[in-house]
PDB file of N, CA and C in Angstrom:
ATOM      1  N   UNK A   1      86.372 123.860 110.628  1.00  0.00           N
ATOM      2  CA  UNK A   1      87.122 124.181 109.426  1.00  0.00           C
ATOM      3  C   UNK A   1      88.381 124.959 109.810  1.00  0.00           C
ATOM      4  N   UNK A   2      89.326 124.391 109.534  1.00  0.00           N
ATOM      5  CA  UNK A   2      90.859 125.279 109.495  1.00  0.00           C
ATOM      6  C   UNK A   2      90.767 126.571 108.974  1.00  0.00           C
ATOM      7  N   UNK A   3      91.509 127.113 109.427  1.00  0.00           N
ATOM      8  CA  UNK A   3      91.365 128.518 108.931  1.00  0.00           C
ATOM      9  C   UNK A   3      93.120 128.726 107.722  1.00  0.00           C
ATOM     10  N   UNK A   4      92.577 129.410 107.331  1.00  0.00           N
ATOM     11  CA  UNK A   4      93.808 129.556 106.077  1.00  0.00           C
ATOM     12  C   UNK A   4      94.740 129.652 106.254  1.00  0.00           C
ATOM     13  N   UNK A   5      95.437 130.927 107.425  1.00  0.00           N
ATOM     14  CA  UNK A   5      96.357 130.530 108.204  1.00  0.00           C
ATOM     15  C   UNK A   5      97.289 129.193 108.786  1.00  0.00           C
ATOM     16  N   UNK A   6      96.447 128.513 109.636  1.00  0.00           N
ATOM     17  CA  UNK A   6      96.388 127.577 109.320  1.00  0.00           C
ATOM     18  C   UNK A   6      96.759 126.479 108.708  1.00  0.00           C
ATOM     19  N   UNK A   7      96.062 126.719 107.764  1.00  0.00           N
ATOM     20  CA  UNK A   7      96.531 125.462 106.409  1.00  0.00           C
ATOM     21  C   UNK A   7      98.164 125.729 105.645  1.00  0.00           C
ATOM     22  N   UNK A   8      98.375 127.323 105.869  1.00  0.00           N
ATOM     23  CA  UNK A   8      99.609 127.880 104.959  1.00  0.00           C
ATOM     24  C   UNK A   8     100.630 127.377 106.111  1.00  0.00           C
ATOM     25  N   UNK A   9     100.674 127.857 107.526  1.00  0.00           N
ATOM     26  CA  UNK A   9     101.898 126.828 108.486  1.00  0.00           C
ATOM     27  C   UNK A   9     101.679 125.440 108.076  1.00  0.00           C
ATOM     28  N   UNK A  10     101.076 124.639 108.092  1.00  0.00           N
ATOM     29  CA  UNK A  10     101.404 123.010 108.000  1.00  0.00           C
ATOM     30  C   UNK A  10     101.546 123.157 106.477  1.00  0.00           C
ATOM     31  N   UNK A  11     101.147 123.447 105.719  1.00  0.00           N
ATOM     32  CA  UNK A  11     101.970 123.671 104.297  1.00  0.00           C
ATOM     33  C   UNK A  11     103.151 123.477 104.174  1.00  0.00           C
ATOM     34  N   UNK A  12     103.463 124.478 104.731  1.00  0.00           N
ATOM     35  CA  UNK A  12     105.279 124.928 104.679  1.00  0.00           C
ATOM     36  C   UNK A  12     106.011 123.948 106.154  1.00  0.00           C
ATOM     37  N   UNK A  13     105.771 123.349 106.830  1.00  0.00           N
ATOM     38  CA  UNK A  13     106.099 122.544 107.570  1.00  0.00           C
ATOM     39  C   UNK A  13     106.357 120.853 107.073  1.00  0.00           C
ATOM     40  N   UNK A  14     105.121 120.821 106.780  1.00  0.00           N
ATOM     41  CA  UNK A  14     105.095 118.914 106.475  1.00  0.00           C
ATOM     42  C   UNK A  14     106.250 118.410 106.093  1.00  0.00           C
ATOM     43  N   UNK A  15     106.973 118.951 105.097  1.00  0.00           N
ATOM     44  CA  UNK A  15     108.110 118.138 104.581  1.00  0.00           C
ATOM     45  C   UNK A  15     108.854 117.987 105.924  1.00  0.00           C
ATOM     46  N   UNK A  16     109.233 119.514 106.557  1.00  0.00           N
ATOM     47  CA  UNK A  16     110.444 118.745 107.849  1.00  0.00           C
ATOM     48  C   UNK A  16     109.804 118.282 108.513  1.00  0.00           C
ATOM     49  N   UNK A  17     108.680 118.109 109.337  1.00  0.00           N
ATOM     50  CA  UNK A  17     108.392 117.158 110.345  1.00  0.00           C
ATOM     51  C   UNK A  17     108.135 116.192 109.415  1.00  0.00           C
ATOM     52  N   UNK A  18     107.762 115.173 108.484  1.00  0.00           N
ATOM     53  CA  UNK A  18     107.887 114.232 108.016  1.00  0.00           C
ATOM     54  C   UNK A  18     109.314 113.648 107.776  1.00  0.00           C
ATOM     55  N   UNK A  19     110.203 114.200 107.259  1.00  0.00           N
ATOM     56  CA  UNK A  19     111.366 113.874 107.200  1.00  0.00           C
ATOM     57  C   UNK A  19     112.395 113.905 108.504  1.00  0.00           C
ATOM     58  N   UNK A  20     111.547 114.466 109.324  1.00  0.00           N
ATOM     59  CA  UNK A  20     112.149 114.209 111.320  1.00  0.00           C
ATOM     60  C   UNK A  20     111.555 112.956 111.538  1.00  0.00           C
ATOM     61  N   UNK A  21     110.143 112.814 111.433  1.00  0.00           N
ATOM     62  CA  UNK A  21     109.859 111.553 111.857  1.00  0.00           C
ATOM     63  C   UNK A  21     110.420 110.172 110.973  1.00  0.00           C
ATOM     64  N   UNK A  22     111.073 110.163 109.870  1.00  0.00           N
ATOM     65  CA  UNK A  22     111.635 109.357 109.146  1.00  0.00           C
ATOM     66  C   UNK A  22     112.815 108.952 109.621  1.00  0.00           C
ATOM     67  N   UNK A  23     113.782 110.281 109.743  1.00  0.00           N
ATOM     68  CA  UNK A  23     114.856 109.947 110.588  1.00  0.00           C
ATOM     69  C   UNK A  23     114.738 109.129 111.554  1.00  0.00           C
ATOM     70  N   UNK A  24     113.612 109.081 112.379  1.00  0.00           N
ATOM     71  CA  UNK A  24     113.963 108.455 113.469  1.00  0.00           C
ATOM     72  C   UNK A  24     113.828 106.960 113.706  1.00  0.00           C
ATOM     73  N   UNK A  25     113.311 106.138 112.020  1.00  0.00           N
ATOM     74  CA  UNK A  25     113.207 104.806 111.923  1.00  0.00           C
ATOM     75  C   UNK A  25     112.379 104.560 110.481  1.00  0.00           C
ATOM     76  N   UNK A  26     113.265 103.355 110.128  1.00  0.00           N
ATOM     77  CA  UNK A  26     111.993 103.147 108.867  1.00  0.00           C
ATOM     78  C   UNK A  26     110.801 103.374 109.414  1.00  0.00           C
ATOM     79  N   UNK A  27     109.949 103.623 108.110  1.00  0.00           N
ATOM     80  CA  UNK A  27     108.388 103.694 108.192  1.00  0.00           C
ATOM     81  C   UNK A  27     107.562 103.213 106.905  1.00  0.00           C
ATOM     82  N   UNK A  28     106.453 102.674 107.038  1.00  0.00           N
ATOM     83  CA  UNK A  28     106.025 102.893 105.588  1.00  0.00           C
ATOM     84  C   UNK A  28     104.512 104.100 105.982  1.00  0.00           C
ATOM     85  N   UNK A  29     103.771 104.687 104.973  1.00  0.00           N
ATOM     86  CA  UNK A  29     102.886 105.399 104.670  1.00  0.00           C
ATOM     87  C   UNK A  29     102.062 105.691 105.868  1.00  0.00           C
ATOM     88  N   UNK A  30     101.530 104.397 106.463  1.00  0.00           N
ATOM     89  CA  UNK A  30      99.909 104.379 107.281  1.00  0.00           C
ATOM     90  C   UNK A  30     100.856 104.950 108.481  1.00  0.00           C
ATOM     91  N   UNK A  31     101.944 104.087 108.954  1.00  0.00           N
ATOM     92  CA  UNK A  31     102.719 104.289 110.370  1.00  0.00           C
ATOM     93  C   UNK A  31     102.726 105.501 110.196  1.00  0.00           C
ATOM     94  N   UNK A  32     103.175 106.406 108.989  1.00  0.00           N
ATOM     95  CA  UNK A  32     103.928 107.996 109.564  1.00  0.00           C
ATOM     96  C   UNK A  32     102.601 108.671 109.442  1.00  0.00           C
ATOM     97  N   UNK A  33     101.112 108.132 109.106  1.00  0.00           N
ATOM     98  CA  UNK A  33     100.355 109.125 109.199  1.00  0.00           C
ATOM     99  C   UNK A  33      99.897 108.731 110.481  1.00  0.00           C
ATOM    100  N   UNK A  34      99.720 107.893 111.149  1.00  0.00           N
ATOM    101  CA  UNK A  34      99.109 107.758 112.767  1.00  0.00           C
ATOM    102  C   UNK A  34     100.502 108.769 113.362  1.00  0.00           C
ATOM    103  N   UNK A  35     101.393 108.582 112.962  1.00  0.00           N
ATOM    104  CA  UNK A  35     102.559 109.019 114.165  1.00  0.00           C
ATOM    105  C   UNK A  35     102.184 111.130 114.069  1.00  0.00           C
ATOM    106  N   UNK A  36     101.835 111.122 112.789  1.00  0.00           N
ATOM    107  CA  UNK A  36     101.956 112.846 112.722  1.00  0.00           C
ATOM    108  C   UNK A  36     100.613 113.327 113.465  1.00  0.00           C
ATOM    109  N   UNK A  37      99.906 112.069 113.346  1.00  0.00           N
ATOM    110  CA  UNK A  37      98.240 112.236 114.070  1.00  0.00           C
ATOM    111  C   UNK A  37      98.442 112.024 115.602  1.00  0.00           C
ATOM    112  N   UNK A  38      98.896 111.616 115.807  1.00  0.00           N
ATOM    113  CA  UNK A  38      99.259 111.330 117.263  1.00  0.00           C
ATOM    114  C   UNK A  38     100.245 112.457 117.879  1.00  0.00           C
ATOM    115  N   UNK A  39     101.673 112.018 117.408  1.00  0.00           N
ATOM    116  CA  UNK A  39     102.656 113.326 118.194  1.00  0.00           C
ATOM    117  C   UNK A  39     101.981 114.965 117.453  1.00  0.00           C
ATOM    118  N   UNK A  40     101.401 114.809 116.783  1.00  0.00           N
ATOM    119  CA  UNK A  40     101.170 116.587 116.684  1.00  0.00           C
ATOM    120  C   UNK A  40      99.696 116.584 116.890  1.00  0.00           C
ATOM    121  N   UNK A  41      99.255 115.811 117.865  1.00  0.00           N
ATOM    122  CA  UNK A  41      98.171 115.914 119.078  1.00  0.00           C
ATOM    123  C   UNK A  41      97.162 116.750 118.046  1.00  0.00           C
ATOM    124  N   UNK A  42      96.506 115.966 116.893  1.00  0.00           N
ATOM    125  CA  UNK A  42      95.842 116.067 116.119  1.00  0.00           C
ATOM    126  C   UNK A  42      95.846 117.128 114.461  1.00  0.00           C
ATOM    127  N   UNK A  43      97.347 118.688 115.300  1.00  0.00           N
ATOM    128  CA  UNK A  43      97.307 119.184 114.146  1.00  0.00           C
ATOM    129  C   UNK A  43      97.354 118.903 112.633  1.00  0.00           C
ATOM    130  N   UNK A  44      98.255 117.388 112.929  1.00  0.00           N
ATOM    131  CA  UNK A  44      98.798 117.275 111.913  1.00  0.00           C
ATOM    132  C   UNK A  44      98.456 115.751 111.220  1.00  0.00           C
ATOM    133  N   UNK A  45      97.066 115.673 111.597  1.00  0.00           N
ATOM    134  CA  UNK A  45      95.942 114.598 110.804  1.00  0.00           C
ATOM    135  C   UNK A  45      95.609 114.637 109.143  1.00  0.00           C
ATOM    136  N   UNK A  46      96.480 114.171 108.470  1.00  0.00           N
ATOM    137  CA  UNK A  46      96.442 114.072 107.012  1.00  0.00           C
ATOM    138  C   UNK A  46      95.738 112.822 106.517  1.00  0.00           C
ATOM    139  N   UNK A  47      95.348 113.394 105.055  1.00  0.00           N
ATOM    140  CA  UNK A  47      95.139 112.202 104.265  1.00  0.00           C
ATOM    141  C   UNK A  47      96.053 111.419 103.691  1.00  0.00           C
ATOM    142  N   UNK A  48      95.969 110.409 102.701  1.00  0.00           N
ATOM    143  CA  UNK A  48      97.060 109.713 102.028  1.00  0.00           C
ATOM    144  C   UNK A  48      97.345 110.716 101.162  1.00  0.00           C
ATOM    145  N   UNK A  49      95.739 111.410 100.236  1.00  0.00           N
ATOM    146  CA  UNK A  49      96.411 112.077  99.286  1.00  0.00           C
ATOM    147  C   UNK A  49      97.193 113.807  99.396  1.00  0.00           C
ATOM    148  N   UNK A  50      97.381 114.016 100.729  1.00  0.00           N
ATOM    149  CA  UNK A  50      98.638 114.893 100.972  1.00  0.00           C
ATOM    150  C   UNK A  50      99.856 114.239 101.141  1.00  0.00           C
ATOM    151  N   UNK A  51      99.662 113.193 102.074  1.00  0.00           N
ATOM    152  CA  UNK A  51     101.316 112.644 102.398  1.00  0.00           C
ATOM    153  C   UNK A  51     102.482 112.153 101.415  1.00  0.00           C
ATOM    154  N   UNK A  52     101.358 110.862 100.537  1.00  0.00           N
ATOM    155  CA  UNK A  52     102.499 110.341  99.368  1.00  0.00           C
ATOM    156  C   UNK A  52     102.854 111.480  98.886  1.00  0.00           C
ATOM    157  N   UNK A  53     102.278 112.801  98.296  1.00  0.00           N
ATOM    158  CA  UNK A  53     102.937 113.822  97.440  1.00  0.00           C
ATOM    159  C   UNK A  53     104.531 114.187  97.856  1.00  0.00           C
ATOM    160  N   UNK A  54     104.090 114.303  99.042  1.00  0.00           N
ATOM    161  CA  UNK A  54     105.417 114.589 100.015  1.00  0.00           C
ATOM    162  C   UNK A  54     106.582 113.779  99.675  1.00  0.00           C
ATOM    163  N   UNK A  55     106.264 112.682 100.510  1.00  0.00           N
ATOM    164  CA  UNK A  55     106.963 111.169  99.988  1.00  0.00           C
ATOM    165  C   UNK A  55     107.821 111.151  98.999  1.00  0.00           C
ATOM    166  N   UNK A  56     106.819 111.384  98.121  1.00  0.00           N
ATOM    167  CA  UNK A  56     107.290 111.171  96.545  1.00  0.00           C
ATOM    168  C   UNK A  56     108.471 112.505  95.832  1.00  0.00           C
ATOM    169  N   UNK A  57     107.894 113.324  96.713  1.00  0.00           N
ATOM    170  CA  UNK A  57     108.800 114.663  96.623  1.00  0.00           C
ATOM    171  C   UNK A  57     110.397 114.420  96.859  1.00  0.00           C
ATOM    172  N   UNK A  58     110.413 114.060  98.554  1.00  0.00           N
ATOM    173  CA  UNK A  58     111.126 113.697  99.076  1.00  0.00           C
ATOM    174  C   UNK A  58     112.141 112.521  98.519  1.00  0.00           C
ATOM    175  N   UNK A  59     111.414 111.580  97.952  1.00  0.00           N
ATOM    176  CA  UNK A  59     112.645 111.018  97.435  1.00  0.00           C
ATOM    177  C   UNK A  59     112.971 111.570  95.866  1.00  0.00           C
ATOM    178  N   UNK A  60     111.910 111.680  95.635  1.00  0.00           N
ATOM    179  CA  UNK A  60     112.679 112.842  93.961  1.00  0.00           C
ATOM    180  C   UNK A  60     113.882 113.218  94.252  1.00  0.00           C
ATOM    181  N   UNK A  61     113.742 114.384  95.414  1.00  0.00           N
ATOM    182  CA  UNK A  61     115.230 114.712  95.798  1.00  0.00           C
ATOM    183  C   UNK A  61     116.185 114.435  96.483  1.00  0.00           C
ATOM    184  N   UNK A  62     115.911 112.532  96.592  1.00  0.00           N
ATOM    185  CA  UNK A  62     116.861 111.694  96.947  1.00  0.00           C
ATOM    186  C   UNK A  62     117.039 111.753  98.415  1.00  0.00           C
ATOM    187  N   UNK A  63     116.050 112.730  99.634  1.00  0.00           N
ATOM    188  CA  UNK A  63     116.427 112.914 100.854  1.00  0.00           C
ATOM    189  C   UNK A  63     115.518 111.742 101.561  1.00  0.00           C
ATOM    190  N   UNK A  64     114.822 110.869 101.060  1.00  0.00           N
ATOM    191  CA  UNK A  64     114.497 109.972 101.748  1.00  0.00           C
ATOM    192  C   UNK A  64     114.954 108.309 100.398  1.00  0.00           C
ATOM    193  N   UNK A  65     114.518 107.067 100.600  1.00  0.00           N
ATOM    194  CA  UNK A  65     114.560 106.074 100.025  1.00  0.00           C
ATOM    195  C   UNK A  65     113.755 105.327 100.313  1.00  0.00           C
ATOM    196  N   UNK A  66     113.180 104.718  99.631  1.00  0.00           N
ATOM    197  CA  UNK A  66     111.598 104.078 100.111  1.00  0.00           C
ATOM    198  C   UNK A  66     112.144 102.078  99.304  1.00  0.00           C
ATOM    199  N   UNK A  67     111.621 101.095 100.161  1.00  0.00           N
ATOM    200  CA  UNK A  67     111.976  99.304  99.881  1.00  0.00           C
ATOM    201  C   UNK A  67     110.186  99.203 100.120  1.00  0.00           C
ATOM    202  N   UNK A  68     110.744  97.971  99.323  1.00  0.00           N
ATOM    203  CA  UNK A  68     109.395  97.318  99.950  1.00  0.00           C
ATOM    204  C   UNK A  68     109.747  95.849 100.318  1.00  0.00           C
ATOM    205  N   UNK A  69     109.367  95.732 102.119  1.00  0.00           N
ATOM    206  CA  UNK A  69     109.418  94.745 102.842  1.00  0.00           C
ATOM    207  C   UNK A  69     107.993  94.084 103.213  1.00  0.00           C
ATOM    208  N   UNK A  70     108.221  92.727 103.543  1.00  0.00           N
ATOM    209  CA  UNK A  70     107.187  91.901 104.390  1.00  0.00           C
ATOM    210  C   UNK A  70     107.612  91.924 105.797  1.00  0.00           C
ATOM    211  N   UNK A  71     106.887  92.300 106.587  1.00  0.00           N
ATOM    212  CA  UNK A  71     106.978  92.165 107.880  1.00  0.00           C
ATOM    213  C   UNK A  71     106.203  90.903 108.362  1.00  0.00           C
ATOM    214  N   UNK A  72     106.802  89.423 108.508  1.00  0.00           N
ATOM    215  CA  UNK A  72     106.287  88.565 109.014  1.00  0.00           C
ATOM    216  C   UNK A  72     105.361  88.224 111.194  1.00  0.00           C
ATOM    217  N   UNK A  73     105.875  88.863 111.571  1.00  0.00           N
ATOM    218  CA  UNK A  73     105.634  89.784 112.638  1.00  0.00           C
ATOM    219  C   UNK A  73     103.683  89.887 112.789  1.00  0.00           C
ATOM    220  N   UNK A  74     103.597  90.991 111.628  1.00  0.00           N
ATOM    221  CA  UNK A  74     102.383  91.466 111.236  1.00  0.00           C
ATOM    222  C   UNK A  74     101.277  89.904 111.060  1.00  0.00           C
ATOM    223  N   UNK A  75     100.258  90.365 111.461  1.00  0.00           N
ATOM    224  CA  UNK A  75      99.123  89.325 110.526  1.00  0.00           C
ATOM    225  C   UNK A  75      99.191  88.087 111.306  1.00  0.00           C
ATOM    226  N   UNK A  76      99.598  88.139 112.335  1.00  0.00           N
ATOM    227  CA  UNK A  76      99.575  86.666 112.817  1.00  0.00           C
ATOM    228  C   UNK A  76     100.546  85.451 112.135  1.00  0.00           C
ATOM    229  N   UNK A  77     101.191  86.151 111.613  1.00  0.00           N
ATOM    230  CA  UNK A  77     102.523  85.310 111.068  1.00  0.00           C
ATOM    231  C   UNK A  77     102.293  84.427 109.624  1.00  0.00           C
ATOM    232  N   UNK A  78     101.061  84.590 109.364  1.00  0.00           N
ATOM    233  CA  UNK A  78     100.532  84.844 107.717  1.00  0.00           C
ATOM    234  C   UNK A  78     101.304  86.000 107.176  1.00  0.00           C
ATOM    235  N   UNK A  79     101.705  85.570 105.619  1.00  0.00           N
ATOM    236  CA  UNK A  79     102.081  86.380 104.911  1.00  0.00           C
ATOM    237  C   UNK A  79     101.330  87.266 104.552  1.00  0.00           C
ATOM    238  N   UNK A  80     101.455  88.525 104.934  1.00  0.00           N
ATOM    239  CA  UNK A  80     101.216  89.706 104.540  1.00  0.00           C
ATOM    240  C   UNK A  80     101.468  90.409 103.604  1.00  0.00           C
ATOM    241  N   UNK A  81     100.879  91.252 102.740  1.00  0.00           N
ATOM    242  CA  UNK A  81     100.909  91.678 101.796  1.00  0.00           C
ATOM    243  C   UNK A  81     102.203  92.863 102.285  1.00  0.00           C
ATOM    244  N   UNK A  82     103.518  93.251 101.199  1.00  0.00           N
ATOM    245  CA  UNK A  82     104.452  93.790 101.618  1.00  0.00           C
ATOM    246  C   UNK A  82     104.172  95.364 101.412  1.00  0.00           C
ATOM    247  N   UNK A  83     104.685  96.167 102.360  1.00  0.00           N
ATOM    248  CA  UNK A  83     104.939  97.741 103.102  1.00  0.00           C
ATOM    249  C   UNK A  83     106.031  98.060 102.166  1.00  0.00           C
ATOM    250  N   UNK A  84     105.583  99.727 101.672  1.00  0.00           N
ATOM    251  CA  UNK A  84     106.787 100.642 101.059  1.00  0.00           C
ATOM    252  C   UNK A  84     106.898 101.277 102.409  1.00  0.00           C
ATOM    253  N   UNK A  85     108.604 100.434 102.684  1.00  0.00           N
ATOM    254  CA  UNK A  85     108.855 100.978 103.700  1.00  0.00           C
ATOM    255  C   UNK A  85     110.129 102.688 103.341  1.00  0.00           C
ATOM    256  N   UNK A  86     109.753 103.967 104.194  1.00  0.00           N
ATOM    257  CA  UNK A  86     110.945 104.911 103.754  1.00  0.00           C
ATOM    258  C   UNK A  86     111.885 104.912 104.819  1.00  0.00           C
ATOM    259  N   UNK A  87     113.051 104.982 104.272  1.00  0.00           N
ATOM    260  CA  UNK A  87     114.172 105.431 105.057  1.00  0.00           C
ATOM    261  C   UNK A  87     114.756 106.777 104.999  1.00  0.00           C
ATOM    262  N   UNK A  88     115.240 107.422 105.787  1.00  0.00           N
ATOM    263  CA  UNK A  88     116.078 108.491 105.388  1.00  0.00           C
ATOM    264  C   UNK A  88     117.983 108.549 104.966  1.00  0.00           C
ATOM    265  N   UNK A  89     117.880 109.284 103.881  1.00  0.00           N
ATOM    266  CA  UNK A  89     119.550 109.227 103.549  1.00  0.00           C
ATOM    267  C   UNK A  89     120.506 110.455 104.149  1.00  0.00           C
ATOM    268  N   UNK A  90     121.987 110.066 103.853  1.00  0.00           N
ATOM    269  CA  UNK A  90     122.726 111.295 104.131  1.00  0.00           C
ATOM    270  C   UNK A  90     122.215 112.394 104.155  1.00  0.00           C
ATOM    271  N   UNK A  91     121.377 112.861 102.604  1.00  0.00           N
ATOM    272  CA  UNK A  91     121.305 114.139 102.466  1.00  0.00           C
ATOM    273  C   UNK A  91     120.201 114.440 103.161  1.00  0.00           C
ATOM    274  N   UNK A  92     118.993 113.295 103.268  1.00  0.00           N
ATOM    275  CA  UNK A  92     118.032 113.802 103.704  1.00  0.00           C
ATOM    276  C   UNK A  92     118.451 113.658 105.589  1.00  0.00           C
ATOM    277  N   UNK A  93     119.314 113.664 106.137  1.00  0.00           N
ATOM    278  CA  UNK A  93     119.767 114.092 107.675  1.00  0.00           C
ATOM    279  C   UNK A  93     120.641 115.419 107.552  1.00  0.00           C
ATOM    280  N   UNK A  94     121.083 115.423 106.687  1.00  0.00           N
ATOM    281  CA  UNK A  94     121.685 116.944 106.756  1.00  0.00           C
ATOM    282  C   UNK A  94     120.886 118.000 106.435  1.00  0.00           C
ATOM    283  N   UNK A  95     119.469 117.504 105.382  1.00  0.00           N
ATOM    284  CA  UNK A  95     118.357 118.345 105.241  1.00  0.00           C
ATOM    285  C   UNK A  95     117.670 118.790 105.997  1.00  0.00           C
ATOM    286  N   UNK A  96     117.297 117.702 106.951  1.00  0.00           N
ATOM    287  CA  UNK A  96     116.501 117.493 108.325  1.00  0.00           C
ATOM    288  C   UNK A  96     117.106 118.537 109.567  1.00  0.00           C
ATOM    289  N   UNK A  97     118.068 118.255 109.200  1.00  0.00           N
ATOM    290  CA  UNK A  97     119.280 119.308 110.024  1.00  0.00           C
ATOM    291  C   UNK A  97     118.913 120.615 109.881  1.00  0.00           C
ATOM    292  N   UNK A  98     118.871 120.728 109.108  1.00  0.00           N
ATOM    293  CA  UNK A  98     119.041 122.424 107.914  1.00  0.00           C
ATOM    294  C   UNK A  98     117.595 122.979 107.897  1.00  0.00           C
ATOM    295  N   UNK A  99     117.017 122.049 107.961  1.00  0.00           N
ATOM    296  CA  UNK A  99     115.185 122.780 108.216  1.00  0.00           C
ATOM    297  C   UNK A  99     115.096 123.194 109.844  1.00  0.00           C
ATOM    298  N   UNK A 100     115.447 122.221 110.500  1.00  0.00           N
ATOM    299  CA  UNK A 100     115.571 122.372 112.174  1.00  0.00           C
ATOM    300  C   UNK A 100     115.850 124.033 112.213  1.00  0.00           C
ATOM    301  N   UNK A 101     117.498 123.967 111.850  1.00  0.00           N
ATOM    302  CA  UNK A 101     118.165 125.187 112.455  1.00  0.00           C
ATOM    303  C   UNK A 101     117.043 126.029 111.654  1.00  0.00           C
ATOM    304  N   UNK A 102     116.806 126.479 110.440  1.00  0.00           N
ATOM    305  CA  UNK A 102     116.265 127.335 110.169  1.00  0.00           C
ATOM    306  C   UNK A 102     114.441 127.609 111.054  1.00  0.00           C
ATOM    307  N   UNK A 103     114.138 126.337 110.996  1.00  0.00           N
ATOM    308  CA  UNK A 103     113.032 126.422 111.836  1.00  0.00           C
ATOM    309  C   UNK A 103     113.103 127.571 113.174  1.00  0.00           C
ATOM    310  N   UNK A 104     114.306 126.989 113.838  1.00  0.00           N
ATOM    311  CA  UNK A 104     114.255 128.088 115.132  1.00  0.00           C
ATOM    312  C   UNK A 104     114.635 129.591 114.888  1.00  0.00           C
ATOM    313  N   UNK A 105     115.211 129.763 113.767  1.00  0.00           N
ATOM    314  CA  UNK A 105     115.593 131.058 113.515  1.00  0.00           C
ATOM    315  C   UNK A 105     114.347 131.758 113.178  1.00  0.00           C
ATOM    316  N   UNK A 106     113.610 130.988 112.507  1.00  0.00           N
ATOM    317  CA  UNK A 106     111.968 131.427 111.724  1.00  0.00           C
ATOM    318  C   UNK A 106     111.521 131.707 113.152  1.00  0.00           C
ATOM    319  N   UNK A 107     111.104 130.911 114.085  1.00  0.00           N
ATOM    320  CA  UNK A 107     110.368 130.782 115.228  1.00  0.00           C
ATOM    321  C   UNK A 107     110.982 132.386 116.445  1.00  0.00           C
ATOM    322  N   UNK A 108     111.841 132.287 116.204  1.00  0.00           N
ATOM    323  CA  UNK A 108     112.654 133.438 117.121  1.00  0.00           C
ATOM    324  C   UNK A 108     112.568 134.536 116.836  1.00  0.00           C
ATOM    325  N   UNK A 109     112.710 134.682 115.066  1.00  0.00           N
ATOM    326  CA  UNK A 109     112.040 135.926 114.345  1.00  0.00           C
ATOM    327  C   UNK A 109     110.370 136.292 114.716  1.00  0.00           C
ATOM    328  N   UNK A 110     109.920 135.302 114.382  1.00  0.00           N
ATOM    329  CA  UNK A 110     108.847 135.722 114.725  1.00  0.00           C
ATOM    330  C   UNK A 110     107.790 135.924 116.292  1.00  0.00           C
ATOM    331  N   UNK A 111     108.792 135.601 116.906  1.00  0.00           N
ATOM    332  CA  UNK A 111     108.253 135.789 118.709  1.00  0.00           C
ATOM    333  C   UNK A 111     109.170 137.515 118.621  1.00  0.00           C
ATOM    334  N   UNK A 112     110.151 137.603 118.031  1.00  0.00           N
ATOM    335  CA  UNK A 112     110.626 139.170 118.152  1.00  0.00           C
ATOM    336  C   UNK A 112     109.306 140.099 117.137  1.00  0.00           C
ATOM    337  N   UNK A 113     109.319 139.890 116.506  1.00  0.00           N
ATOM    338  CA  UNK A 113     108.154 140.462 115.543  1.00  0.00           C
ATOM    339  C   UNK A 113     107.020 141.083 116.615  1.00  0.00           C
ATOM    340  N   UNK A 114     106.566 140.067 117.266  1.00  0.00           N
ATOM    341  CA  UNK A 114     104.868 139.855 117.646  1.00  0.00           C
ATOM    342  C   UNK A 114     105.204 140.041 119.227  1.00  0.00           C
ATOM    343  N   UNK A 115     106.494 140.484 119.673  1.00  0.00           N
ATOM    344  CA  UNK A 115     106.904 141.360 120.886  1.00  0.00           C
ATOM    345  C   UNK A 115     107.033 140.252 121.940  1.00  0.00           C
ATOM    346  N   UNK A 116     106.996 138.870 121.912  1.00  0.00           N
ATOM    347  CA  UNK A 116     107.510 137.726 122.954  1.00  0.00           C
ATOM    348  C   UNK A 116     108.914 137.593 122.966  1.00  0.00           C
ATOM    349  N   UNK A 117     109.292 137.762 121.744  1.00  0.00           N
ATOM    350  CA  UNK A 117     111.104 137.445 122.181  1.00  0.00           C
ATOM    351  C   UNK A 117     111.980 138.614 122.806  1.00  0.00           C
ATOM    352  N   UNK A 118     113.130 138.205 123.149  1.00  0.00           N
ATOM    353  CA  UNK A 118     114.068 139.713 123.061  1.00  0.00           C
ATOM    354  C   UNK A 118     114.423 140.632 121.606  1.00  0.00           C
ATOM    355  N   UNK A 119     114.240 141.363 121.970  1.00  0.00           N
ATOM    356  CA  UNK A 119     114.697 142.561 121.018  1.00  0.00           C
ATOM    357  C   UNK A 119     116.248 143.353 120.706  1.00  0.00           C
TER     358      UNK A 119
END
């Protein structure tokens, strides 16, 4: 069981690492939850019903855009049932941006805090 701690960092995280991993190529739903399960070497193993919230957040405020494509590719070249695929927009790369920098400022504060950083 996670501890509360815990649960309150990936809280306040998910949106920018979801919207980093968007940047870096369309996606639809299942792809960005193996990818957050994978590159964050299990921390960051979600359900559907955390992620779409996100998603759905995210494009509310227009920083991502979500299509829906057929990937013929898929399925053995049978038509496949079609993927909400998301993209990221302008704002949501300048957002992505803007969480980053603040991220390290958060991260730097708090290694000075807890006596690892310089002072």
């Amino acid at each position: 069981m996670e501890s509360r701690f815990t649960q309150q960092l990936k809280k306040g995280v998910l949106e920018m690492v979801v919207l980093c991993i968007i940047s870096e190529k369309d996606t639809y739903g299942y792809e960005l939850l193996q990818e957050l399960g994978k590159r964050g070497e299990g921390f960051f193993d979600l359900k559907e019903g955390t992620l779409y919230p996100i998603l759905y957040r995210l494009e509310d405020d227009g920083l991502i855009q979500s299509s829906w494509k057929q990937d013929p590719e898929r399925n053995g070249g049978r038509r496949p049932a079609p993927k909400k695929y998301y993209r990221i927009t302008d704002a949501g790369s300048r957002a992505a941006e803007d969480y980053r920098d603040i991220w390290k400022k958060f991260e730097q504060c708090v290694d000075r805090l807890c006596g690892e950083g310089e002072v």
